[in-house]
C-alpha atoms as a PDB file:
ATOM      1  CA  UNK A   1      23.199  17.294   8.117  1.00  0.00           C
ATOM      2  CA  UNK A   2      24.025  19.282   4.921  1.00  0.00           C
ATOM      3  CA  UNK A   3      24.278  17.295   1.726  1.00  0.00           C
ATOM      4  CA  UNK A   4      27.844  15.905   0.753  1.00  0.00           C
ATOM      5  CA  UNK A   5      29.280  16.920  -2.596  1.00  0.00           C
ATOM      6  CA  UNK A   6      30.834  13.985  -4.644  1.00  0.00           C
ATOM      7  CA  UNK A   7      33.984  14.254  -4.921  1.00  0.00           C
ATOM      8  CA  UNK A   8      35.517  14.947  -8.703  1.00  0.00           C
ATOM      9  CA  UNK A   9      36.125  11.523  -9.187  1.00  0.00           C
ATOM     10  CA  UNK A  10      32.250  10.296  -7.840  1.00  0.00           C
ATOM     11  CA  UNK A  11      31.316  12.059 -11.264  1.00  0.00           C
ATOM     12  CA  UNK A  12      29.818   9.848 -14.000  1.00  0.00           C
ATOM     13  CA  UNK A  13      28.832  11.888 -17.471  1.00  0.00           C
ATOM     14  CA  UNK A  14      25.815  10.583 -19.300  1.00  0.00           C
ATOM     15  CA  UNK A  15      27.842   8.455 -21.407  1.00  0.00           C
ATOM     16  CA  UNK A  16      29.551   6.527 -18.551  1.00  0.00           C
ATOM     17  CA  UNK A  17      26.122   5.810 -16.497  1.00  0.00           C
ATOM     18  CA  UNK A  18      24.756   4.553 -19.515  1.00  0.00           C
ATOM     19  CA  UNK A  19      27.943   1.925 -20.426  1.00  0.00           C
ATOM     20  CA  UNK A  20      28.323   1.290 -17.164  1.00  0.00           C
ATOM     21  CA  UNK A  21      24.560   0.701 -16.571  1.00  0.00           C
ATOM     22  CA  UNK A  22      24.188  -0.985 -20.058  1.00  0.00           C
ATOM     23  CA  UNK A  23      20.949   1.239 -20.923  1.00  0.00           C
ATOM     24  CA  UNK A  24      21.025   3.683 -23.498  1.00  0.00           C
ATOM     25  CA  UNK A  25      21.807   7.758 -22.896  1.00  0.00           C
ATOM     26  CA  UNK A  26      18.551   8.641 -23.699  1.00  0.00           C
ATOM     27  CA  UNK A  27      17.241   6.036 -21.225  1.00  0.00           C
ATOM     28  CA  UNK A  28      19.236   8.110 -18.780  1.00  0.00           C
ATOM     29  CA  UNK A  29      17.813  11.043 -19.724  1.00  0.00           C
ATOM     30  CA  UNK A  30      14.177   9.828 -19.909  1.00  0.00           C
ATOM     31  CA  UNK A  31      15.049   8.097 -16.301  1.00  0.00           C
ATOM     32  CA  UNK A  32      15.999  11.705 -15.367  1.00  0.00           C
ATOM     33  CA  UNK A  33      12.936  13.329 -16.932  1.00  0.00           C
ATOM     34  CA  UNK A  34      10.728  11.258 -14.809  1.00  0.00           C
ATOM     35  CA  UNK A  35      12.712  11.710 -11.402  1.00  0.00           C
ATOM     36  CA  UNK A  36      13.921   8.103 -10.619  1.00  0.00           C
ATOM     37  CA  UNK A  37      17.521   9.052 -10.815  1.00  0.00           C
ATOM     38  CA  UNK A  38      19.050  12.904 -10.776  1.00  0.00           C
ATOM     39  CA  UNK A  39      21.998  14.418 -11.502  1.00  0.00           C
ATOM     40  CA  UNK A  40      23.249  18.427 -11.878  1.00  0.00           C
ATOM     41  CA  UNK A  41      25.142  19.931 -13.976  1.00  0.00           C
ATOM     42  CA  UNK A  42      28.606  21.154 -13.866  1.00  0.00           C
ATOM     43  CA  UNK A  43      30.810  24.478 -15.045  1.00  0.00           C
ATOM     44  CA  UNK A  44      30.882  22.803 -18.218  1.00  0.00           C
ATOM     45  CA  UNK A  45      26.987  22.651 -18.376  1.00  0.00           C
ATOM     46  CA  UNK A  46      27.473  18.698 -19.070  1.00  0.00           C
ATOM     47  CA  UNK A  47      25.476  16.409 -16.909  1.00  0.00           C
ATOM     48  CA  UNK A  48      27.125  14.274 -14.480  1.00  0.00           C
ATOM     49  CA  UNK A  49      26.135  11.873 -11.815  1.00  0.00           C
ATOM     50  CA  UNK A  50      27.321  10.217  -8.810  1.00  0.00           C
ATOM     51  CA  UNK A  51      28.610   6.630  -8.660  1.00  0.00           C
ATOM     52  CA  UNK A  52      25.276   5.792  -6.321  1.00  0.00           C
ATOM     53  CA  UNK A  53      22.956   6.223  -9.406  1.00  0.00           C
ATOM     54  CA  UNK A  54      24.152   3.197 -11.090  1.00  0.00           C
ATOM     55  CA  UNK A  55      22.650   0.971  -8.214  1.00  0.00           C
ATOM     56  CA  UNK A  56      19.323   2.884  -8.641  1.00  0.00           C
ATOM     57  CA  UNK A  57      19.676   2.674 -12.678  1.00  0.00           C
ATOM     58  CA  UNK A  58      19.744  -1.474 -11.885  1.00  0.00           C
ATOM     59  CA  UNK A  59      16.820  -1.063  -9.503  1.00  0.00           C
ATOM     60  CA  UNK A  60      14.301   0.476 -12.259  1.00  0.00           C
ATOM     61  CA  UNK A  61      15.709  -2.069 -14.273  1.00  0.00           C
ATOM     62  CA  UNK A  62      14.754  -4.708 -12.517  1.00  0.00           C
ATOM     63  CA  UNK A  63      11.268  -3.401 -11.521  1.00  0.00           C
ATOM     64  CA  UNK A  64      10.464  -2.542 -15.302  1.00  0.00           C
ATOM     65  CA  UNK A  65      11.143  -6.696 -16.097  1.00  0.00           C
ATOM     66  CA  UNK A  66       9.129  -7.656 -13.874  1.00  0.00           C
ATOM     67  CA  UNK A  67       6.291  -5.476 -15.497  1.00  0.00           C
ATOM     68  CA  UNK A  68       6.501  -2.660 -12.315  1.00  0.00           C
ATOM     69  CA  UNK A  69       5.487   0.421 -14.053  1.00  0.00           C
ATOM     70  CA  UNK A  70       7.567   3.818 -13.697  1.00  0.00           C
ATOM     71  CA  UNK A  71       4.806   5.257 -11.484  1.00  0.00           C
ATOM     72  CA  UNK A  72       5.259   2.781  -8.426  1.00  0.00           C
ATOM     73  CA  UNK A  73       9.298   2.620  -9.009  1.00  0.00           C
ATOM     74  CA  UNK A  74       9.161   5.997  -8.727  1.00  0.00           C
ATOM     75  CA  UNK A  75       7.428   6.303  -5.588  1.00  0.00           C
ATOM     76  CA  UNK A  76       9.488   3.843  -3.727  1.00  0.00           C
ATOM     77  CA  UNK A  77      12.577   5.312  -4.941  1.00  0.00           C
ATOM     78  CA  UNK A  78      11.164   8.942  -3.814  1.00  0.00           C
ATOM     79  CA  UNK A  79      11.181   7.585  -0.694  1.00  0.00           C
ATOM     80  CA  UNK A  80      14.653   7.178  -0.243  1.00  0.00           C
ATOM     81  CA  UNK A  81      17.202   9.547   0.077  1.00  0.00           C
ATOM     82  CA  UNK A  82      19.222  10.628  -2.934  1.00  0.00           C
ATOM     83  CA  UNK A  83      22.279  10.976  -1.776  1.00  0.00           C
ATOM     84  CA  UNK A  84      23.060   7.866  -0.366  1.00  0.00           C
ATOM     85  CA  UNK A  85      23.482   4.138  -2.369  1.00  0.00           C
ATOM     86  CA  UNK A  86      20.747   2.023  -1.975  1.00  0.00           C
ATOM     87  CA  UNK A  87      21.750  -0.441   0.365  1.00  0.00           C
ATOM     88  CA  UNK A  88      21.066  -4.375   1.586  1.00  0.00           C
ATOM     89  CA  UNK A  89      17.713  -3.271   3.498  1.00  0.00           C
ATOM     90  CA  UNK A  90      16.131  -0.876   1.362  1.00  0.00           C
ATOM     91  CA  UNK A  91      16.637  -3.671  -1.188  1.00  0.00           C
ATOM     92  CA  UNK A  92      14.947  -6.137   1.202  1.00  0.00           C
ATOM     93  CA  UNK A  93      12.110  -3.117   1.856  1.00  0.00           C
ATOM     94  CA  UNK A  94      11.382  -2.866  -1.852  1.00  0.00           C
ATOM     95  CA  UNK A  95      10.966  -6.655  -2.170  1.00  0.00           C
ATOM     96  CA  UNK A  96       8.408  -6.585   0.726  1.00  0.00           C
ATOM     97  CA  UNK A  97       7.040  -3.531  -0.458  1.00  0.00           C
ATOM     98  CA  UNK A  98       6.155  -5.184  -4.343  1.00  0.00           C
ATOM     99  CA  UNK A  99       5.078  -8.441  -3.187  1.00  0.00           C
ATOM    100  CA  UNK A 100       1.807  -8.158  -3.101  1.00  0.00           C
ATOM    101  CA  UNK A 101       1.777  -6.181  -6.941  1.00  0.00           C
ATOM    102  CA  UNK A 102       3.858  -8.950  -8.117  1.00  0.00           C
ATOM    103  CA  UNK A 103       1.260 -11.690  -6.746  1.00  0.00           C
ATOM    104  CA  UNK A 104      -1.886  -9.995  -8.294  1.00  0.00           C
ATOM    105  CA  UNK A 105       0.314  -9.617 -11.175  1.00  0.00           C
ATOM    106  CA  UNK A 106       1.256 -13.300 -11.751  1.00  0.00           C
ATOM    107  CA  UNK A 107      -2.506 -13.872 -11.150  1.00  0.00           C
ATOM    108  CA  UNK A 108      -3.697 -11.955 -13.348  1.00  0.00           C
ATOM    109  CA  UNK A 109      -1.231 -13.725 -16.031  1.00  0.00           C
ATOM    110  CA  UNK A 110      -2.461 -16.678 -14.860  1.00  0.00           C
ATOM    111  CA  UNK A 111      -6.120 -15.959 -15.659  1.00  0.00           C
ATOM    112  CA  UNK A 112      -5.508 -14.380 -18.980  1.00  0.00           C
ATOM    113  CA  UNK A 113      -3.284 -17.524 -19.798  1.00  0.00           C
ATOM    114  CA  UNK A 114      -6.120 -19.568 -18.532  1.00  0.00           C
ATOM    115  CA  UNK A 115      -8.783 -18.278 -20.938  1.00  0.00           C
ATOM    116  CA  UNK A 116      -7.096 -17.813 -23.553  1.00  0.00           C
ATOM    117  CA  UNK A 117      -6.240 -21.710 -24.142  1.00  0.00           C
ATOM    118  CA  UNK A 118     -10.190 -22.141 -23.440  1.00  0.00           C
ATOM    119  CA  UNK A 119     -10.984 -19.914 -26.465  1.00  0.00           C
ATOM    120  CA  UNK A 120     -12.396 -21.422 -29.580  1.00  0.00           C
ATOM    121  CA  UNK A 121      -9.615 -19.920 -31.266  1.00  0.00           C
ATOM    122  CA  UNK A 122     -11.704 -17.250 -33.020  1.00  0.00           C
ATOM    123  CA  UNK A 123      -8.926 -14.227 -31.543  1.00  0.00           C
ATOM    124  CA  UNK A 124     -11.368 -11.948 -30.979  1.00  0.00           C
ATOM    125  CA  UNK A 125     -10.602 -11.378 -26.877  1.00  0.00           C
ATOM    126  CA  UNK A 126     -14.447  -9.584 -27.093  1.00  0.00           C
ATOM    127  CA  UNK A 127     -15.882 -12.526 -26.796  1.00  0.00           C
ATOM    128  CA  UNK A 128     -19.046 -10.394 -27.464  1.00  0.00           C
ATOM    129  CA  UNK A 129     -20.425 -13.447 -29.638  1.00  0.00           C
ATOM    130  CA  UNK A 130     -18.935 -16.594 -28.604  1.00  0.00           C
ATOM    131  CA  UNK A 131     -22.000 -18.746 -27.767  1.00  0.00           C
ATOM    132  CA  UNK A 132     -19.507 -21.068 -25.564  1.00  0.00           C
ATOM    133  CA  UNK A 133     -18.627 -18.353 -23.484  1.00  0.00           C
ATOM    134  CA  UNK A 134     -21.088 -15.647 -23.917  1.00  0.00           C
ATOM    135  CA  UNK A 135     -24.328 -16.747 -25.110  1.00  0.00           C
ATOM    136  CA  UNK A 136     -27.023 -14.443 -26.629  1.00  0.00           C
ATOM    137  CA  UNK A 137     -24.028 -11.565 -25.489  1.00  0.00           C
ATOM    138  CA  UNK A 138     -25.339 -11.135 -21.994  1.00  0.00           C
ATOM    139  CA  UNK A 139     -22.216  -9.173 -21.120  1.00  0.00           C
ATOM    140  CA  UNK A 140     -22.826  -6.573 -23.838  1.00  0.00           C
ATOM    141  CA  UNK A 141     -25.049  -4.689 -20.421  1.00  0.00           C
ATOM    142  CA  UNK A 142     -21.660  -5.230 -18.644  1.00  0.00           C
ATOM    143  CA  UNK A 143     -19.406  -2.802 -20.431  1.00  0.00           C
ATOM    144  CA  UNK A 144     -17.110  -2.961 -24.025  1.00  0.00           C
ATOM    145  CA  UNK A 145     -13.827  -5.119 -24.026  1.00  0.00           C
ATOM    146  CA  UNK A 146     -12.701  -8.487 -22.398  1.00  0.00           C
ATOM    147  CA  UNK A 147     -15.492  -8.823 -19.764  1.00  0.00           C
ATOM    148  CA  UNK A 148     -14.421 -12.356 -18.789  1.00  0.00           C
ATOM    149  CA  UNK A 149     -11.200 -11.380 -18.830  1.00  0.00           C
ATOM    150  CA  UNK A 150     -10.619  -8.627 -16.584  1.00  0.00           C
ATOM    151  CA  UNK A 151     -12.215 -10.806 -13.359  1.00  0.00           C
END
């Protein structure tokens, strides 16, 4: 099936997907830059847009507050075709799809929220010499950084 052209009134310029979206222009164009969301250009050689990106421009937003990064909105979104809105079951798909991320994230919150109120208070997150938590540094063989931490 060849790919339907917008019609002239489908068109959104920069400036209208990013007040109608409530992000700034040059989150459209970074948006753009990394391939979540696409647009061409016209005789005018100004960008424009169909209507359907605004759905996806909410759908990055959405995934970016919950702490998704780019990289995994980006590969569910390159799953889906371009040219169509996003509809009530690719929504549902997506929310299946990040579950799991989301769980291991919150967990991982969790813990780090966890140790953090059992710290001494000393702020250093090396714990490298805490003798409550790491006596005589036996996780120095372990590696640098937040051993305890990144469990």
């Amino acid at each position: 099936m060849p790919k339907k052209t917008p019609s002239k009134s489908d068109h959104l310029s920069v400036g209208e997907v990013a007040k109608r979206s409530g992000v700034a222009v040059s989150t459209i164009h970074f948006y753009e830059g990394k391939g979540l969301i696409e647009g061409w250009r016209n005789t005018g050689n100004q960008r424009r847009y169909s209507r359907m990106v605004l759905r996806r421009v909410a759908v990055i937003r959405i995934a970016q507050r919950a702490g998704i990064p780019l990289s995994v909105i980006g590969d569910y979104l390159a799953r889906l075709p371009k040219d169509i809105a996003l509809s009530k079951a690719d929504w549902q798909d997506l929310t299946v799809s990040w579950q799991a991320y989301l769980d291991e994230r919150i967990a991982s919150l969790l813990q780090l929220r966890n140790e953090l109120e059992s710290c001494i208070g000393c702020g250093c997150l090396s714990i490298a010499d805490c003798p409550l938590r790491n006596p005589e540094d036996r996780l120095a063989a372990e590696g640098p950084g937040p051993r305890l931490l990144q469990d």
